[in-house]
Every structure is written in C-alpha cells, then in structure tokens.
Protein backbone atom coordinates (compact mmCIF):
# COMPACT_ATOMS: atom_id res chain seq x y z
CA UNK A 1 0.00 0.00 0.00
CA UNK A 2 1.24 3.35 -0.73
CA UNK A 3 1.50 6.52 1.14
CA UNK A 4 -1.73 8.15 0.13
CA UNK A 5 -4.39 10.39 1.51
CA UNK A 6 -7.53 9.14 0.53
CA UNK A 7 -9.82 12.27 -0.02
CA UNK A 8 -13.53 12.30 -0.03
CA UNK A 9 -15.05 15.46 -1.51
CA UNK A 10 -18.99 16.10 -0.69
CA UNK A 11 -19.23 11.98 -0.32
CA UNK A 12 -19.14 11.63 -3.72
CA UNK A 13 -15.68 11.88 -4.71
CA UNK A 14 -12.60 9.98 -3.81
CA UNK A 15 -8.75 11.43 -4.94
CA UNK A 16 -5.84 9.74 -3.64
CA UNK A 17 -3.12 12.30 -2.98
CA UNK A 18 0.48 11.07 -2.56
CA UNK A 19 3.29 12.71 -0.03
CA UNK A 20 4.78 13.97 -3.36
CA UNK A 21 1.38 15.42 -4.72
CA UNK A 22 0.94 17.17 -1.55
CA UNK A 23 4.59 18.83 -1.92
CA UNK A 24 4.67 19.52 -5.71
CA UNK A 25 1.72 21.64 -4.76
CA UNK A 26 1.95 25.32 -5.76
CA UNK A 27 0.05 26.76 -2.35
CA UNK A 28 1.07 29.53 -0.38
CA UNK A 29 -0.60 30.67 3.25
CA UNK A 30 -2.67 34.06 2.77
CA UNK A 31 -4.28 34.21 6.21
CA UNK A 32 -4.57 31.79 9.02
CA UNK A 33 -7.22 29.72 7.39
CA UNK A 34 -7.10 31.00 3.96
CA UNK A 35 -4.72 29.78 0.86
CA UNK A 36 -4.06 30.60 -2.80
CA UNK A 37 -3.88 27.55 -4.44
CA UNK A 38 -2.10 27.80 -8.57
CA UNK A 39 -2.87 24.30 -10.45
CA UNK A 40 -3.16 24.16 -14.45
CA UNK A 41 -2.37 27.85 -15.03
CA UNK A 42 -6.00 28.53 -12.77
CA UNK A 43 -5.91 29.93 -9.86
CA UNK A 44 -7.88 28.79 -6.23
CA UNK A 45 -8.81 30.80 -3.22
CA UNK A 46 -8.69 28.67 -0.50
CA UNK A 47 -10.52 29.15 2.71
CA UNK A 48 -10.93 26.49 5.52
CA UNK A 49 -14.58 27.27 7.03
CA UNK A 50 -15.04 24.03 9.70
CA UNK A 51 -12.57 21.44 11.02
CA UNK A 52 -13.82 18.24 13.02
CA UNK A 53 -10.73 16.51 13.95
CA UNK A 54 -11.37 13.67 14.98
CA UNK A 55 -13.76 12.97 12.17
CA UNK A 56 -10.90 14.38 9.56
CA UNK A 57 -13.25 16.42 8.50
CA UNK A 58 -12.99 20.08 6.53
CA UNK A 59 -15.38 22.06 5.09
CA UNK A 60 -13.76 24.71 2.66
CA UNK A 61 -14.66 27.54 0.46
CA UNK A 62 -13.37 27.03 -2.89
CA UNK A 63 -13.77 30.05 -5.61
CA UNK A 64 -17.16 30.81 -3.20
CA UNK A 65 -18.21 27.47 -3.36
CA UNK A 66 -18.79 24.92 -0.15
CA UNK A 67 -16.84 21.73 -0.25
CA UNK A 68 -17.11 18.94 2.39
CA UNK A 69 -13.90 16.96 2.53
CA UNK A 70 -13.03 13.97 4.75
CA UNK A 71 -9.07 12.77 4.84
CA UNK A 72 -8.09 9.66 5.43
CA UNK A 73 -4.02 9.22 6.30
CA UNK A 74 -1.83 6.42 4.89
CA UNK A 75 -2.11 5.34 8.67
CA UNK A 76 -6.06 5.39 8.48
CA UNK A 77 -6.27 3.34 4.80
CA UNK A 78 -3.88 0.99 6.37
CA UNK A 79 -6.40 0.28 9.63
CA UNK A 80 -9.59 0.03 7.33
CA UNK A 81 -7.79 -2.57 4.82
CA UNK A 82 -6.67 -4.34 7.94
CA UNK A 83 -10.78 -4.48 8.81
CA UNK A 84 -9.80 -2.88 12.43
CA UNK A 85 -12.25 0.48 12.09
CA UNK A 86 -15.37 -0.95 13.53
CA UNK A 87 -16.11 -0.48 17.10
CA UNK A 88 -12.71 0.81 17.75
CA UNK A 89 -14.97 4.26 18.96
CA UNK A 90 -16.78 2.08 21.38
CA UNK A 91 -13.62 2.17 23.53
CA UNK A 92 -13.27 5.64 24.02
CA UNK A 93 -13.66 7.16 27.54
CA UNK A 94 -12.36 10.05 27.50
CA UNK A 95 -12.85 13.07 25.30
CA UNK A 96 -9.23 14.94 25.31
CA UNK A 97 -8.64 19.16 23.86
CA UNK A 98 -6.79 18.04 20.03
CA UNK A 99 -5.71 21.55 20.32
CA UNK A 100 -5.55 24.47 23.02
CA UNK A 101 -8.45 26.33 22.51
CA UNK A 102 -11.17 28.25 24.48
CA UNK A 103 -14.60 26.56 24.87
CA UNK A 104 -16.97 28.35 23.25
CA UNK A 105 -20.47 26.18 24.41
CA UNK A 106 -20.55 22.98 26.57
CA UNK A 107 -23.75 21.27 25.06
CA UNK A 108 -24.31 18.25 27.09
CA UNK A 109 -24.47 17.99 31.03
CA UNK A 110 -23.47 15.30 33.19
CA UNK A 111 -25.61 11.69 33.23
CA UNK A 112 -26.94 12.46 29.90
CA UNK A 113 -27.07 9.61 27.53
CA UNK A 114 -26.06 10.71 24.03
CA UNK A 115 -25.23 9.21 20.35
CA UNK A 116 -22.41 8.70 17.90
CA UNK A 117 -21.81 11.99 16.45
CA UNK A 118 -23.68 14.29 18.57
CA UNK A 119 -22.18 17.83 19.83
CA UNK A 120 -20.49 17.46 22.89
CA UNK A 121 -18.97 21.18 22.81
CA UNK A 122 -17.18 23.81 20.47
CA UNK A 123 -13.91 24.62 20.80
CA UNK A 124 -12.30 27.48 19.39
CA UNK A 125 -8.29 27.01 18.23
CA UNK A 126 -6.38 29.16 15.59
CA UNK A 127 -9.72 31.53 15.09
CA UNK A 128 -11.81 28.53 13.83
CA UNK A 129 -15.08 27.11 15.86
CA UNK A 130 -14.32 23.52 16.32
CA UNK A 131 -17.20 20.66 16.84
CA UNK A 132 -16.33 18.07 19.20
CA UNK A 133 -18.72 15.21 18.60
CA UNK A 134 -19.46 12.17 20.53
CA UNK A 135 -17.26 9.18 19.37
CA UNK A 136 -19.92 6.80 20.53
CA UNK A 137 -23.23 6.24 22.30
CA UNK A 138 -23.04 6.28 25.96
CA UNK A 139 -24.00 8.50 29.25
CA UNK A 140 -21.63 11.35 30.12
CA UNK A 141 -20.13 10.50 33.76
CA UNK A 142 -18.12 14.19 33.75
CA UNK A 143 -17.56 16.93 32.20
CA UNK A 144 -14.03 18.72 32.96
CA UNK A 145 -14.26 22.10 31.98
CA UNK A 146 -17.01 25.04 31.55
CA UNK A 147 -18.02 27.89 29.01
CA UNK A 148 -15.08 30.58 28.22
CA UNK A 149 -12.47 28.48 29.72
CA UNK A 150 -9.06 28.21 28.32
CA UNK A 151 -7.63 24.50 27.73
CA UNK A 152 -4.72 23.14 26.57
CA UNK A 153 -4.15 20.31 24.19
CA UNK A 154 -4.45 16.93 25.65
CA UNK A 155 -6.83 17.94 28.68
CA UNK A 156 -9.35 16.22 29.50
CA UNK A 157 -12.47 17.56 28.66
CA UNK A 158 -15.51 14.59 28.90
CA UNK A 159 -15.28 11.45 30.45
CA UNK A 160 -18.06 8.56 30.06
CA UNK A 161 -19.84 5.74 32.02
C-alpha cells in the first residue's frame, strides 16, 4: 500500500493524494485559514470554514463554493484494509482538547445519555469554531471544563460511564 491520503469530496468523490502530490503543490498561506492555491495555469482561493478533527473532517470555500472533505491518512487506509475500524470508537472514555483552545459552548451535562456523532462542545483554536462530537453512544459520567475556559491540548475535557 502506498503513502496516500484518501480524499472524499462532498461523499461523492474519492482522490488519492500522494506525499509527493501534496509537496509539488503550488500553495502559499494568505491568512490563518485562507490559501491561494495555482494548479493548471488557474488559480484557487482557499478558505478552511469548519474542522472536526477527529472525524478528519474540513469544510472549505473554494472560488465561493462549499466543499465537504473527509481525509483519510496512509495510517487510516492501512487500519480500514486491515478491517480494524469498527467499534474501535466504542472504547473511548475520554474526550481529550486536540488543540488548546477556548470553549466556546458545553452542550451536554453530566448523566446524559447521548449518540455517535452528537455535539459534545465547540472549541475554538487558531480563530476557527471547532465541533467536538461524541465518538460513541453512551451516558456522560463528567464533564471537565465550563463555558469561556481556556484548555490546553491533551486535557481532559468529557469522560463517560
């Protein structure tokens, strides 16, 4: 297997982008979360709108138009070939900052039972609003932190039954 991101655009589309794609790459860094992108003699404006982590998912504003994108590391195509990806969320007891941010909105409260991919809370890193989802059904036994505080990466932030 090679060293490819696997991208899905809008759930339709699949491109496999190698290390060397990714550097040939004529991109430069306008604003925090905003690119020019030169392929073919056409030029892109680039602007990241939503990131989900854990999810590895972007949304982006391409030329003024909304693109959904979901990446998938060498790492991550390896695990799904290897058949490993299901139920490996239904381990997960602890919800931990990817990032330090500031929390922006706690939207669960402790005991409450929620599903797979429901908010948990927003946190805001690099300027960007950040949805923290739950990796798995289950009740939520504590929740570490509050509305406008500060956290850094690796804290704990949820913890379930």
């Amino acid at each position: 297997m090679g060293q490819t991101h696997k991208l899905t655009v809008n759930g339709q589309h699949e491109f496999q982008l190698s290390a060397a794609d990714i550097d040939n790459l004529d991109i430069i860094t306008t604003t925090e979360a905003a690119y020019h992108l030169l392929e073919n003699k056409e030029s892109y404006h680039i602007e990241l709108i939503t990131s989900d982590f854990r999810n590895k998912c972007y949304r982006f504003k391409i030329n003024n138009t909304i693109y959904e994108v979901v990446i998938a590391t060498p790492l991550d195509n390896l695990i799904e070939s290897m058949g490993y990806v299901l139920n490996a969320s239904n381990l997960v007891s602890t919800i931990e900052a990817p990032m330090p941010g500031l929390i922006l909105e706690v939207s669960v409260v402790e005991g409450q039972e929620v599903k797979a991919d429901e908010p948990l809370l927003i946190l805001e890193a690099m300027k960007m609003e950040n949805v923290i989802t739950s990796p798995r059904d289950g009740i939520i036994k504590g929740i570490n932190i509050k509305q406008g505080e500060a956290v850094e990466k690796k804290q704990t932030l949820i913890t379930f039954e």
